[in-house]
C-alpha atoms as a PDB file:
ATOM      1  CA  UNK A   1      84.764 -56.494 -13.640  1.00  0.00           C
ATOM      2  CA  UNK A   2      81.620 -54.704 -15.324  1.00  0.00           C
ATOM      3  CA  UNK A   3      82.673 -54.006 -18.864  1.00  0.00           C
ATOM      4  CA  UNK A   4      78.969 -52.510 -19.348  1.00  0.00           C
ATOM      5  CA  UNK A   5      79.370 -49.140 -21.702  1.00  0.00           C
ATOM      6  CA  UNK A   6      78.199 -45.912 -19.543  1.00  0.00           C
ATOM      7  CA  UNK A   7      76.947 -44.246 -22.379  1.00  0.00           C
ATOM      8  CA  UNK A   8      74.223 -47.032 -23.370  1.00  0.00           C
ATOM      9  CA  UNK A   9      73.069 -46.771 -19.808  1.00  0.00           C
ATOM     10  CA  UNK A  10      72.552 -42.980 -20.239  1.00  0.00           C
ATOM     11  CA  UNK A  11      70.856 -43.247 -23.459  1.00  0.00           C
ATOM     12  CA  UNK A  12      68.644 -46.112 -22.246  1.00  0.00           C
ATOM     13  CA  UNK A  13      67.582 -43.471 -19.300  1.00  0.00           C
ATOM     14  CA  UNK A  14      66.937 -40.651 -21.642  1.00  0.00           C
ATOM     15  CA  UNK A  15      64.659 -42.950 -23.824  1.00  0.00           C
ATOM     16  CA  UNK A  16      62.533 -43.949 -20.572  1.00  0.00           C
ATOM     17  CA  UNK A  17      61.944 -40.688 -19.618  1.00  0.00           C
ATOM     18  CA  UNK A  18      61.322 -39.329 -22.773  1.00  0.00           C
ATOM     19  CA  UNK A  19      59.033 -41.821 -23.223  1.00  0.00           C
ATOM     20  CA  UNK A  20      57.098 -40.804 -20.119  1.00  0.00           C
ATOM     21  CA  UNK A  21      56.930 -37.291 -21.591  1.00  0.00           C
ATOM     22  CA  UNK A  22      54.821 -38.208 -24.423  1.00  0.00           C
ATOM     23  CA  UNK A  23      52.343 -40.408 -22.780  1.00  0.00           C
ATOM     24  CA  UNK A  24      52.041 -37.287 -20.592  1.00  0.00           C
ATOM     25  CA  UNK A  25      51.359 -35.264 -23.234  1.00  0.00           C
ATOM     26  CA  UNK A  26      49.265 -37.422 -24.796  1.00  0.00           C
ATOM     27  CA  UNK A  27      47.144 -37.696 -21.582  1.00  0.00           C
ATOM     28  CA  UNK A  28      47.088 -34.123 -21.425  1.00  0.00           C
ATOM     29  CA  UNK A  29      46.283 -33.683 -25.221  1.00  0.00           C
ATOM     30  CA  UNK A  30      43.191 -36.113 -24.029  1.00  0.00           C
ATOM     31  CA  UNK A  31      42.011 -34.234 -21.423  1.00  0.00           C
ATOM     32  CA  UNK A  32      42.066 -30.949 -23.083  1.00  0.00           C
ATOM     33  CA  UNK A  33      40.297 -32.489 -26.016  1.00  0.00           C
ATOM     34  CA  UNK A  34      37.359 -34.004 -23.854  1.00  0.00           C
ATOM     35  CA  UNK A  35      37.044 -30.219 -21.871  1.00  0.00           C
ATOM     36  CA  UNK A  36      36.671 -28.902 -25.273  1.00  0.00           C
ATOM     37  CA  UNK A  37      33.973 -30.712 -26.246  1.00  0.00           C
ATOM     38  CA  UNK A  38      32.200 -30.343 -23.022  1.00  0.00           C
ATOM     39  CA  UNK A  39      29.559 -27.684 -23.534  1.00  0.00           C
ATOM     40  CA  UNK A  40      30.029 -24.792 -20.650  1.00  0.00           C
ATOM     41  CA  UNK A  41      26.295 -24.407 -18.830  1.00  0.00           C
ATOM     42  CA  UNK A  42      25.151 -21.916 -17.084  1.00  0.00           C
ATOM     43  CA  UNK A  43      22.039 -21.695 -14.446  1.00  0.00           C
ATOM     44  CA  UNK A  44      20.038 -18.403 -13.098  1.00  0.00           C
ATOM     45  CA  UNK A  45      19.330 -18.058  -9.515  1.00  0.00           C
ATOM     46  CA  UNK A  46      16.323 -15.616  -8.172  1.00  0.00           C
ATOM     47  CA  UNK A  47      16.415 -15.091  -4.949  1.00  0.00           C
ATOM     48  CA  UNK A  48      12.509 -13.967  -5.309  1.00  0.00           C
ATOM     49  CA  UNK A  49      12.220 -11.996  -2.127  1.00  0.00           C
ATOM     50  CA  UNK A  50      15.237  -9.662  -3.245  1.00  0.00           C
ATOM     51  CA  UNK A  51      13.204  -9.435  -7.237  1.00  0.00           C
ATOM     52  CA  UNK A  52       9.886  -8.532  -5.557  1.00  0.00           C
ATOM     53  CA  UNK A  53      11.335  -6.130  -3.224  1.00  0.00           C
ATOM     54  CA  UNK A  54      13.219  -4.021  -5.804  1.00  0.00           C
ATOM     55  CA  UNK A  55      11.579  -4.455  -8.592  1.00  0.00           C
ATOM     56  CA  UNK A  56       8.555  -3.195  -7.118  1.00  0.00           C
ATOM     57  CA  UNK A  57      10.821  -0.310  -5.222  1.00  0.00           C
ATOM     58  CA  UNK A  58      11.987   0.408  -8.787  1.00  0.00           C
ATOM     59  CA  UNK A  59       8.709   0.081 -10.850  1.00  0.00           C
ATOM     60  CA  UNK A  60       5.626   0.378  -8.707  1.00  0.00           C
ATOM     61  CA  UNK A  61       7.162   2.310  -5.826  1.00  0.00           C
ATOM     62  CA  UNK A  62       6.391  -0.456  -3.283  1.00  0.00           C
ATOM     63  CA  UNK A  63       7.758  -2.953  -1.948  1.00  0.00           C
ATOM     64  CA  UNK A  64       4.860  -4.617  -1.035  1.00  0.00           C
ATOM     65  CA  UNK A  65       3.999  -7.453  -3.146  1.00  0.00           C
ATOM     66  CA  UNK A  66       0.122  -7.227  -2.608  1.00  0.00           C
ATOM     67  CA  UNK A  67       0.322  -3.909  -4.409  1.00  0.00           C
ATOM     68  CA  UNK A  68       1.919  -4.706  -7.794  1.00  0.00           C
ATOM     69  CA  UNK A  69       1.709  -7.691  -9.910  1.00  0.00           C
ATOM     70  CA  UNK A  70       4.642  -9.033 -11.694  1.00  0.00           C
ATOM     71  CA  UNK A  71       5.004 -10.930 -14.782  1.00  0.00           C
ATOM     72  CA  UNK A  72       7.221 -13.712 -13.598  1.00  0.00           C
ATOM     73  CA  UNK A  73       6.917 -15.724 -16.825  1.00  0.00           C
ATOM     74  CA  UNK A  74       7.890 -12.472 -18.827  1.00  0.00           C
ATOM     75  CA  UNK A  75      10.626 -11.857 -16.555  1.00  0.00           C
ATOM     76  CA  UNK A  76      11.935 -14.972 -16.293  1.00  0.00           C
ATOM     77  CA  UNK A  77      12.058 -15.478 -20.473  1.00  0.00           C
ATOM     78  CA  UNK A  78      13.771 -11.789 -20.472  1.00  0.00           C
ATOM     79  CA  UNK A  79      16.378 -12.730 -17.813  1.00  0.00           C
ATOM     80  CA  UNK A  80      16.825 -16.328 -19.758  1.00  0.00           C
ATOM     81  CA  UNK A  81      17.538 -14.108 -23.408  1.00  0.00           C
ATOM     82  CA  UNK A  82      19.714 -11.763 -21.390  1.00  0.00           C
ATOM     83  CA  UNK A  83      21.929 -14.759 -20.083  1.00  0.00           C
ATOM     84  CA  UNK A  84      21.739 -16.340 -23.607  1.00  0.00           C
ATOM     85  CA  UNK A  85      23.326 -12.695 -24.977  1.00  0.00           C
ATOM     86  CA  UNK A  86      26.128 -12.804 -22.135  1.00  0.00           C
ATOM     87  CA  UNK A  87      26.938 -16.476 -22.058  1.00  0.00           C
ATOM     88  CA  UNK A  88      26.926 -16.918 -25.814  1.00  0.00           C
ATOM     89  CA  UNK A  89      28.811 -19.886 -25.478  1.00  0.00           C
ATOM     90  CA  UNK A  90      26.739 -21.745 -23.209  1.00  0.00           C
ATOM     91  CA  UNK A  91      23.788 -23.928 -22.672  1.00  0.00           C
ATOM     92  CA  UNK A  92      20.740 -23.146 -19.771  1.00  0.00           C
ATOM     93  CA  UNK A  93      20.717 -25.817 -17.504  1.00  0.00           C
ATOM     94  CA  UNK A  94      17.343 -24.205 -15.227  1.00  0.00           C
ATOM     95  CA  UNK A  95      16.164 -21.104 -13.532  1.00  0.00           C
ATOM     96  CA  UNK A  96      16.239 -21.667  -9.592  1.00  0.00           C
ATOM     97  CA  UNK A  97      13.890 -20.036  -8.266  1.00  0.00           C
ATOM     98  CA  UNK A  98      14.094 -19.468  -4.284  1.00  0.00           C
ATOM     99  CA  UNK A  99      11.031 -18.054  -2.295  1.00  0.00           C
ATOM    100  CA  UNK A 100       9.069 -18.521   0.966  1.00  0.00           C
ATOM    101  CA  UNK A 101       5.540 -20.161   1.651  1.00  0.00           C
ATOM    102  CA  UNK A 102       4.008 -20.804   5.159  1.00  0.00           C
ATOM    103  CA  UNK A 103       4.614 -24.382   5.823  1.00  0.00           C
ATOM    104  CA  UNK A 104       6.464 -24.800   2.208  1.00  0.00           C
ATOM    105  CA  UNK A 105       3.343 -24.751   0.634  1.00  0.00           C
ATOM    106  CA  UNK A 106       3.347 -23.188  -3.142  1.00  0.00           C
ATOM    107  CA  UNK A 107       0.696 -20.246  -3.575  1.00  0.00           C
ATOM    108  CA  UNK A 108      -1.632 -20.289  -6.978  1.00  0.00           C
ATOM    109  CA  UNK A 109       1.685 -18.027  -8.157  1.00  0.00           C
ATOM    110  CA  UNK A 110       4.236 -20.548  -7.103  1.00  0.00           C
ATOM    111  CA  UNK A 111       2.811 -23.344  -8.625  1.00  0.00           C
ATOM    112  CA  UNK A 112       2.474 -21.161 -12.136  1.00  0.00           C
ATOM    113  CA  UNK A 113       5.922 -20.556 -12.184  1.00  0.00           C
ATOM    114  CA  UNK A 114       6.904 -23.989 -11.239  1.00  0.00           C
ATOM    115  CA  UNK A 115       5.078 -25.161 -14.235  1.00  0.00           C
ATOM    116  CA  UNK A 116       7.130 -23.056 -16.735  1.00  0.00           C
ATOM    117  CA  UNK A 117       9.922 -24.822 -18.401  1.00  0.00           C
ATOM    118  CA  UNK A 118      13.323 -25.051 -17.270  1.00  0.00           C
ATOM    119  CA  UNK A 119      12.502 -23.569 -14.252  1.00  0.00           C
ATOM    120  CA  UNK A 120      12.648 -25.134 -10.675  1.00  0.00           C
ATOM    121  CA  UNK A 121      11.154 -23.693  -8.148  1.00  0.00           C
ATOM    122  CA  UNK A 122      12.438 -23.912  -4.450  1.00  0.00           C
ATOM    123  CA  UNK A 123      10.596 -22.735  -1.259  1.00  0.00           C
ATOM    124  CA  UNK A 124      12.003 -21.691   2.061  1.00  0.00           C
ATOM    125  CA  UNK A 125       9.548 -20.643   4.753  1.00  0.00           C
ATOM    126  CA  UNK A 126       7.667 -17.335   5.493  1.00  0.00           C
ATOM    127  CA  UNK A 127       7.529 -16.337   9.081  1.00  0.00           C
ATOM    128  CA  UNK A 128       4.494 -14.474  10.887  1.00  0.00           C
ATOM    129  CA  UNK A 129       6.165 -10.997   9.648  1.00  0.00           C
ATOM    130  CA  UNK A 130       6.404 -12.347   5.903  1.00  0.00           C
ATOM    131  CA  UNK A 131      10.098 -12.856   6.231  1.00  0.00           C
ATOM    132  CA  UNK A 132      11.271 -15.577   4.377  1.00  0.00           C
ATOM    133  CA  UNK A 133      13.926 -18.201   6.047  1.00  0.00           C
ATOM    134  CA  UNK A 134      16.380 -21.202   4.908  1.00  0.00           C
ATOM    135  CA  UNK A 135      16.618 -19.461   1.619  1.00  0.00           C
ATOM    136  CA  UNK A 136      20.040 -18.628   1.636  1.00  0.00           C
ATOM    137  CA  UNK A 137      20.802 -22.050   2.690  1.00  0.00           C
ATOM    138  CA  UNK A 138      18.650 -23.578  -0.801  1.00  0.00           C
ATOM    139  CA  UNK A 139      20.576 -20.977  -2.661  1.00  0.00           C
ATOM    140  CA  UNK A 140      24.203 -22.317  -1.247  1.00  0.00           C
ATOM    141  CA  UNK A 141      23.141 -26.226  -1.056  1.00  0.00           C
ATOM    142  CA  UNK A 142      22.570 -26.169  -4.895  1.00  0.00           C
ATOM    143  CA  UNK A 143      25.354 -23.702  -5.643  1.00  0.00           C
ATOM    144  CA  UNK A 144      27.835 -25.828  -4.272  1.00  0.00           C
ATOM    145  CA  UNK A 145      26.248 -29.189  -5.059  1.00  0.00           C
ATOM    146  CA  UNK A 146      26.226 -27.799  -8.730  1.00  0.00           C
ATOM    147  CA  UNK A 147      29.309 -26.525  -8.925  1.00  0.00           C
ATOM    148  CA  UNK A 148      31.301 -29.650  -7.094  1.00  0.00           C
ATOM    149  CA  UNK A 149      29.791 -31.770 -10.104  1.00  0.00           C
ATOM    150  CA  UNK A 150      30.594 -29.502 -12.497  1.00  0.00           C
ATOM    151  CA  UNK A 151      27.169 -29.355 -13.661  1.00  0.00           C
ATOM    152  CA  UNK A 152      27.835 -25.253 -14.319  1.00  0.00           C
ATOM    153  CA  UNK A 153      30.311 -23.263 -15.540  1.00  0.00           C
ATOM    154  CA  UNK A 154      28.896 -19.816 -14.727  1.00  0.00           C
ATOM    155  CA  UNK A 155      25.821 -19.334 -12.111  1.00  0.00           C
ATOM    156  CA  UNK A 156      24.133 -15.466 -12.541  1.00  0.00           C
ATOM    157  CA  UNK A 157      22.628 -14.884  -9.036  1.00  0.00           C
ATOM    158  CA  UNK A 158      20.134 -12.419  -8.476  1.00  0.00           C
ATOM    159  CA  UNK A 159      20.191 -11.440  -4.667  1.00  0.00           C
ATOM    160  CA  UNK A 160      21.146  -8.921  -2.253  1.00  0.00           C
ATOM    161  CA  UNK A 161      22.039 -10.532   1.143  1.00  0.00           C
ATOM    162  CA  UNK A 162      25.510 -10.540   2.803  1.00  0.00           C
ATOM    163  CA  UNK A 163      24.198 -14.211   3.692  1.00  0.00           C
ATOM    164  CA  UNK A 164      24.496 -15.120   0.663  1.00  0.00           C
ATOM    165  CA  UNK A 165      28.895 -14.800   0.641  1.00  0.00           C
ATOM    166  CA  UNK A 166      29.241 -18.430   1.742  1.00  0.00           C
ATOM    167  CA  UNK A 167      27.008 -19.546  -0.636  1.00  0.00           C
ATOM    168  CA  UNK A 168      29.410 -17.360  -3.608  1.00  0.00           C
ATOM    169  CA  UNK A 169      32.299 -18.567  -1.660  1.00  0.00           C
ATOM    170  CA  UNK A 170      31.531 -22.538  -1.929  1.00  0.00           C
ATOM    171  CA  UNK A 171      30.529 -22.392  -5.988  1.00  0.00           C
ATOM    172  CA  UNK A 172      33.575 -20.632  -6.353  1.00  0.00           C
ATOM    173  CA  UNK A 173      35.637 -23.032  -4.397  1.00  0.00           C
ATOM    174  CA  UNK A 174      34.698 -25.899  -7.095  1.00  0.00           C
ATOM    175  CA  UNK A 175      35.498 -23.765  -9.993  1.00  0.00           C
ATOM    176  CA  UNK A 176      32.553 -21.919 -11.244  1.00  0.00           C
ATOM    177  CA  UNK A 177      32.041 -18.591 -11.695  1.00  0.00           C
ATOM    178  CA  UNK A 178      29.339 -16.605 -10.350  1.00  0.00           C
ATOM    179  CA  UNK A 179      28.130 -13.498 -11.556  1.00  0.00           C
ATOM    180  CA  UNK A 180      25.934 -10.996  -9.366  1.00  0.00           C
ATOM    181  CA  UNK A 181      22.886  -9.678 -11.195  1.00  0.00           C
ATOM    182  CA  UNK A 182      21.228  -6.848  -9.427  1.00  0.00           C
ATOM    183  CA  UNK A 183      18.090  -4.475  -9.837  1.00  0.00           C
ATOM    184  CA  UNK A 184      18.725  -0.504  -9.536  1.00  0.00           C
ATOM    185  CA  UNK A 185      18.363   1.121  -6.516  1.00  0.00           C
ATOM    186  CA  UNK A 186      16.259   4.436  -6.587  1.00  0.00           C
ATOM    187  CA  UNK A 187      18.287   5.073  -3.873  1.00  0.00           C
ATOM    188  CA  UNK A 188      21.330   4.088  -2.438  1.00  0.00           C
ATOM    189  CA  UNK A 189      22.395   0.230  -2.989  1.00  0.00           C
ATOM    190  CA  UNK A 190      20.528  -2.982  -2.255  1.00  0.00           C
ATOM    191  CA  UNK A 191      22.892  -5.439  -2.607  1.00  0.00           C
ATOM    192  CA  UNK A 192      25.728  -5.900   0.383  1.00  0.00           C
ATOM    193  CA  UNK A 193      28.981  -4.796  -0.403  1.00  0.00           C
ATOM    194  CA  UNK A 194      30.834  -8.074   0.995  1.00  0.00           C
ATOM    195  CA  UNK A 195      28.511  -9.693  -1.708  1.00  0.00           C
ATOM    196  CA  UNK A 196      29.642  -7.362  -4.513  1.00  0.00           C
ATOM    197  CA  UNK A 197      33.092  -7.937  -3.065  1.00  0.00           C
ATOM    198  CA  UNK A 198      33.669 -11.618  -3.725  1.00  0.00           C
ATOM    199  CA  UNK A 199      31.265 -12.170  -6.478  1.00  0.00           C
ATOM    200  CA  UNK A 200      33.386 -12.758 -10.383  1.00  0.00           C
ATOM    201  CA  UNK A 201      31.583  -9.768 -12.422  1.00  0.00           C
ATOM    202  CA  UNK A 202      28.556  -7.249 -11.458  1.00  0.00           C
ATOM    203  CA  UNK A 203      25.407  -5.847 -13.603  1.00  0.00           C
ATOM    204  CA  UNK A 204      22.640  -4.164 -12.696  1.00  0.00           C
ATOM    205  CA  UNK A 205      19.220  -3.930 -14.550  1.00  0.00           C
ATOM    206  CA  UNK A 206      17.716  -0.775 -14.875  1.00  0.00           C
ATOM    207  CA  UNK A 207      13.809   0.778 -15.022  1.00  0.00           C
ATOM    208  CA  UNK A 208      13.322   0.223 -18.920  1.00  0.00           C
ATOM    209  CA  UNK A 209      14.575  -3.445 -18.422  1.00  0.00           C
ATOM    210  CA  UNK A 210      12.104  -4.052 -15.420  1.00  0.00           C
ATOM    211  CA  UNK A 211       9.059  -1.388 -16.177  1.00  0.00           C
ATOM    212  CA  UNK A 212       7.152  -4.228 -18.813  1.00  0.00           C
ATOM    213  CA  UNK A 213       6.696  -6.754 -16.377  1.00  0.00           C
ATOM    214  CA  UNK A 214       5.441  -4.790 -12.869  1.00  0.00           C
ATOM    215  CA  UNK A 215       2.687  -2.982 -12.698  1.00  0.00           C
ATOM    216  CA  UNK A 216       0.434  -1.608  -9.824  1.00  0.00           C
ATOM    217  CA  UNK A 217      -2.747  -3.261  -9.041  1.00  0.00           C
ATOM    218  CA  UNK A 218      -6.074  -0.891  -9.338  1.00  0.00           C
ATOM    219  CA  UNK A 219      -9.512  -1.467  -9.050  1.00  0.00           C
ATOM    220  CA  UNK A 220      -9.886  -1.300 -12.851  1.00  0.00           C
ATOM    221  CA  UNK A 221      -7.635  -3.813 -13.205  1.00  0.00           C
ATOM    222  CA  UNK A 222      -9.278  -6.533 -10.925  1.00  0.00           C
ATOM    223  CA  UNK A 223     -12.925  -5.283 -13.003  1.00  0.00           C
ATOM    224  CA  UNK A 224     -11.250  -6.299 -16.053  1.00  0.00           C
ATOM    225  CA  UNK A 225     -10.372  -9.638 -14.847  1.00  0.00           C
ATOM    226  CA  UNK A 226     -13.873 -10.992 -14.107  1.00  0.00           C
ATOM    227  CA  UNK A 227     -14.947 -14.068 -16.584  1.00  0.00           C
ATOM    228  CA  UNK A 228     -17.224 -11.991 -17.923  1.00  0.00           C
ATOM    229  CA  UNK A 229     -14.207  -9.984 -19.696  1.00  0.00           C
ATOM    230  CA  UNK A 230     -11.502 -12.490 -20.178  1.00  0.00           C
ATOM    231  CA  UNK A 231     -10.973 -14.147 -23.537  1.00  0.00           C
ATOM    232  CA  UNK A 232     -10.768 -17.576 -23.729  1.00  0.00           C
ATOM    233  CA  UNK A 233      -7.522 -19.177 -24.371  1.00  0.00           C
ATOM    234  CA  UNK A 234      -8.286 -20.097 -27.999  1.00  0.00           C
ATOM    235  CA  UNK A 235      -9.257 -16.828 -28.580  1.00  0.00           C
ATOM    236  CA  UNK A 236      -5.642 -15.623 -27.122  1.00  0.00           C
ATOM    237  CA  UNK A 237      -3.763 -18.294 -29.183  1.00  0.00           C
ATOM    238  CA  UNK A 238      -5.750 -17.016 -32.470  1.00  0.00           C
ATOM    239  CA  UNK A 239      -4.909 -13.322 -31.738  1.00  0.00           C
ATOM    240  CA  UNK A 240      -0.919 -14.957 -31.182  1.00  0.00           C
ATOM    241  CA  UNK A 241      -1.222 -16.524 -34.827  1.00  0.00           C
ATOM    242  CA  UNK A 242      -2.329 -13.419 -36.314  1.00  0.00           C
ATOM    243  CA  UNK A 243       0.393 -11.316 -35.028  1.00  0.00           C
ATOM    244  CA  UNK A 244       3.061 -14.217 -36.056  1.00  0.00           C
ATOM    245  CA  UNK A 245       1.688 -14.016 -39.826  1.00  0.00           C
ATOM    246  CA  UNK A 246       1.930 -10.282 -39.830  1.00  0.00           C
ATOM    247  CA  UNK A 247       5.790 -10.256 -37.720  1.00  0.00           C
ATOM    248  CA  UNK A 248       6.708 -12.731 -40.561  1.00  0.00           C
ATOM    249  CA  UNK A 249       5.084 -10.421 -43.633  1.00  0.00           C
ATOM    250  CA  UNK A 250       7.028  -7.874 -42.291  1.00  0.00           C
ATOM    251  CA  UNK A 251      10.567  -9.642 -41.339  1.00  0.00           C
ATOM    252  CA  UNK A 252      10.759 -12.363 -43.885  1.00  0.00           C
ATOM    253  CA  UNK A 253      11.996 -16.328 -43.625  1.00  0.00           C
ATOM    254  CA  UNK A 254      15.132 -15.178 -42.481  1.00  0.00           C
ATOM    255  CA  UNK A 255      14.093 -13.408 -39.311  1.00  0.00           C
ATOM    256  CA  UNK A 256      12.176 -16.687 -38.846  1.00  0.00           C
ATOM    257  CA  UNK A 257      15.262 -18.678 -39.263  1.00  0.00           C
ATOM    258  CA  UNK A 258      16.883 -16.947 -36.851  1.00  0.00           C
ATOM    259  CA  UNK A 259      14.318 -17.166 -34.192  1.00  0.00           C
ATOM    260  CA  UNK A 260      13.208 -21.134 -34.332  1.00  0.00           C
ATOM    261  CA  UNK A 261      16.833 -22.038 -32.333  1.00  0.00           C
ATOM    262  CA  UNK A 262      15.428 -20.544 -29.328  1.00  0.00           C
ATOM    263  CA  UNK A 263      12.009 -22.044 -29.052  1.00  0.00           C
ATOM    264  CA  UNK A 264      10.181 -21.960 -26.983  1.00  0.00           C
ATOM    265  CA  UNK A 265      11.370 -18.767 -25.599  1.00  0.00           C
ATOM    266  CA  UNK A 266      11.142 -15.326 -27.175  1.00  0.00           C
ATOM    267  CA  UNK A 267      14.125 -13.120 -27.840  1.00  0.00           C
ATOM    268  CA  UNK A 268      12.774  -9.983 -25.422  1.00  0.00           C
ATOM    269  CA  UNK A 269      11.984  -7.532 -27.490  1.00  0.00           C
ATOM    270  CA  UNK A 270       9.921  -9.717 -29.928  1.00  0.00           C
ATOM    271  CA  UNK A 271       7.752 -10.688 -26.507  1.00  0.00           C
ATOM    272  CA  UNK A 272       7.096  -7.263 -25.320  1.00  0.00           C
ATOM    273  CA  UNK A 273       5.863  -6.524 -29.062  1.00  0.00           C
ATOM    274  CA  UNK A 274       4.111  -9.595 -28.994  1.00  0.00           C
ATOM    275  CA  UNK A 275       2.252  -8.559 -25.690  1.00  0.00           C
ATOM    276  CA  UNK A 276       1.692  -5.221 -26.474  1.00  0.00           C
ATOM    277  CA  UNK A 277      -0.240  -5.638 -29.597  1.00  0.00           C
ATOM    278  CA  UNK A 278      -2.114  -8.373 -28.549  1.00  0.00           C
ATOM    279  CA  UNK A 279      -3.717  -6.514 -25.644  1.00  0.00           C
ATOM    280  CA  UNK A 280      -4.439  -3.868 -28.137  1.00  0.00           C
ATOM    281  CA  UNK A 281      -6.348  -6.191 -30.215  1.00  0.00           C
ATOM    282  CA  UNK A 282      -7.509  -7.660 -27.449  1.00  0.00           C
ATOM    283  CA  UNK A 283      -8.633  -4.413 -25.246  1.00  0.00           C
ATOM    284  CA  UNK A 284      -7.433  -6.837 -22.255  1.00  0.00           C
ATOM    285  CA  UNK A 285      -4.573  -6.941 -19.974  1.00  0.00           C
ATOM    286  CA  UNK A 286      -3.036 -10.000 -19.884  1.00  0.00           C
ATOM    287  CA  UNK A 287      -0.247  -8.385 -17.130  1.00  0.00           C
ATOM    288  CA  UNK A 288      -0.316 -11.301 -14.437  1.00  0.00           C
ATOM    289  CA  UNK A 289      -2.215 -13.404 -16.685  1.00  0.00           C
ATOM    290  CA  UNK A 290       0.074 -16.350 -17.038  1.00  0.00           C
ATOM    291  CA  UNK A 291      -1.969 -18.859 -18.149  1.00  0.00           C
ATOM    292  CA  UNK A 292      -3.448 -16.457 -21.195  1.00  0.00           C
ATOM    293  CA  UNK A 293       0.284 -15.078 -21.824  1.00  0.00           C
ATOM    294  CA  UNK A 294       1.326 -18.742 -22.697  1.00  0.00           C
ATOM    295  CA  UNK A 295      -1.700 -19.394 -24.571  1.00  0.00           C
ATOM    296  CA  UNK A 296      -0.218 -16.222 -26.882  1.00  0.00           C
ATOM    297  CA  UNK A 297       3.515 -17.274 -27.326  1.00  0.00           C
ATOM    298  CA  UNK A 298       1.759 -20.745 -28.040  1.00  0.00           C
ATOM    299  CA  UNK A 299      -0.230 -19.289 -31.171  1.00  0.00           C
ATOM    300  CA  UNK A 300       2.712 -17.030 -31.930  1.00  0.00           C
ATOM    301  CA  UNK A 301       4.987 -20.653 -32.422  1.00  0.00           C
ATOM    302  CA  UNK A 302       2.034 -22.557 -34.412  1.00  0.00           C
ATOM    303  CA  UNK A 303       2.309 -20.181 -37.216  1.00  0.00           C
ATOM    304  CA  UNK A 304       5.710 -19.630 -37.712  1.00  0.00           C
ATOM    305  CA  UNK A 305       5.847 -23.456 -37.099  1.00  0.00           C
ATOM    306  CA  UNK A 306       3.872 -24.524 -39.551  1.00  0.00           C
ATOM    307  CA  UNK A 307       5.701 -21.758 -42.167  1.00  0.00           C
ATOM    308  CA  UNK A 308       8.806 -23.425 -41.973  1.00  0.00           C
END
C-alpha cells in the first residue's frame, strides 16, 4: 500500500513548474535586454528614374534628364539629414541607389555618386527607349535580403511604381518597416495608389525642399564650365575654410559642438548656405560640380576641425 502524502506530491509539482516560469522569464528578460541594446538602422532607397523624373517635373519643368542637372551629392546629404531628423533613434546603414545604364555600365555621373560615402550604387539596364529594367527587382532583392537579416529596422523608399508592392510586401514580411518618400506632383499623383496602400507611413517633399539641387541647363552655364573659368580645387577648399571661420565667428563653439557628430555630412540648411556664398565669392556655379562641391564641404571641415 502507497503511504506516499498527496500533498508533497502537489507541492513538489508546483515547485517544478514554478521553476520553469522563472527561467522563462529570465530568458525573456535576456532577450529583451539584448533588443535593447541593438541599435535600430535605417537605409534610403532611390529609385533614380522616379527622382529624375519628378524632380525635374517639379523644378525644371522636364522630365528629361538631358535638360536639367541635379545635384545628387546635395540631394543625397539633404535626404540623409532628413532621415537623421525622422529616425532620431537610428543609425544610416547606406543610400541604395537604383538606376539604369546600357549594358550596366556606370556613366561619368554614376560613378560620382558611387564614390560618395555610404552610398551604394546599383544599376539595372536602360533599353533603346531609355527605359530602365530589373530595377524593381534590385530594389526587392535587397529589401528583403535586408530585412530577413535584420540588418534594418525602417527602409525610406523613394519610388513610384505599383511594381514595387512585392518588393514593400517582402521587407515587411521580415519585420521592417518601410516608409514611402515621394516628390510633389504639379499635377495629379506619381506614385501608385496600391504602393501608397501597403506602404507603413507616407511624405512627400515639396518645391522649396527640391528647388536647390535642379536646375536647367543653358548655354551660359556650359560657357562657365570651360577650364578656363573653373577654380581649382584648392582654391574651392580655401573659399570652404573662409566661410567655416566666419559661420563659427558668428555661431560660436557651441554651434560647432553640435555639428562635429554628423561629419562628414552637413545638416541641410548649413550646406545650402555653404553653397550659396561660396559661388558668390566665387562668381562660379558649382551646381553639378561634384567634384568642386566636395572640395568645399572638405575646407568647410578643416577649419572647424582644427578649432576644436
Amino acid at each position: 500500500m502507497n503511504n506516499a502524502d498527496p500533498s508533497a506530491v502537489d507541492d513538489s509539482g508546483a515547485v517544478d513548474i514554478s521553476a520553469q516560469l522563472e527561467r522563462a522569464n529570465n530568458l525573456l528578460e535576456r532577450v529583451l535586454a539584448e533588443v535593447a541594446r541593438t541599435p535600430s538602422t535605417h537605409a534610403i532607397f532611390v529609385d533614380a528614374g522616379y527622382l529624375y523624373a519628378a524632380a525635374g517635373r517639379l523644378a525644371a519643368g522636364t522630365e528629361d534628364r538631358r535638360t536639367f542637372d541635379l545635384d545628387a551629392e546635395g540631394l543625397i546629404e539633404a535626404l540623409i539629414d532628413k532621415a537623421r531628423t525622422i529616425f532620431a533613434d537610428s543609425r544610416l546603414l547606406r543610400v541604395y541607389w537604383y538606376d539604369g545604364a546600357r549594358r550596366r555600365i556606370h556613366t561619368a555621373e554614376q560613378q560620382s555618386i558611387a564614390e560618395l560615402p555610404d552610398v551604394k550604387v546599383r544599376l539595372g539596364n536602360l533599353n533603346a527607349n531609355n527605359q530602365q529594367k530589373g530595377v524593381d527587382s534590385l530594389i526587392r532583392s535587397d529589401l528583403e535580403s535586408l530585412a530577413r537579416h535584420r540588418a534594418i529596422s525602417d527602409a525610406a523608399l523613394i519610388g513610384g511604381d505599383e511594381d514595387l508592392v512585392s518588393a514593400v510586401e517582402a521587407a515587411q514580411g521580415y519585420g521592417a518597416r518601410v516608409h514611402l518618400w515621394g516628390i510633389e506632383a504639379p499635377d495629379g499623383r506619381n506614385q501608385a495608389e496600391a504602393l501608397l496602400w501597403e506602404v507603413d507611413s507616407q511624405r512627400t517633399f515639396d518645391l522649396d525642399f527640391f528647388k536647390p539641387y535642379v536646375a536647367r541647363r543653358t548655354v551660359a552655364t556650359y560657357e562657365t564650365a570651360t577650364a578656363a573659368h573653373r577654380p581649382s580645387r584648392d582654391d574651392v577648399r580655401f573659399v570652404g575654410a573662409q566661410i567655416a571661420a566666419k559661420w563659427l565667428g558668428a555661431r560660436g563653439r557651441e554651434a560647432l559642438v553640435g555639428l562635429l557628430p554628423g561629419h562628414p555630412y552637413l545638416p541641410g540648411s548649413v550646406d545650402q548656405d555653404l553653397l550659396v556664398e561660396a559661388e558668390r565669392l566665387l562668381q562660379y556655379s558649382l551646381r553639378g560640380q561634384s567634384d568642386l562641391r566636395r572640395a568645399l564641404r572638405d575646407g568647410f571641415w578643416e577649419h572647424l576641425q582644427a578649432q576644436y
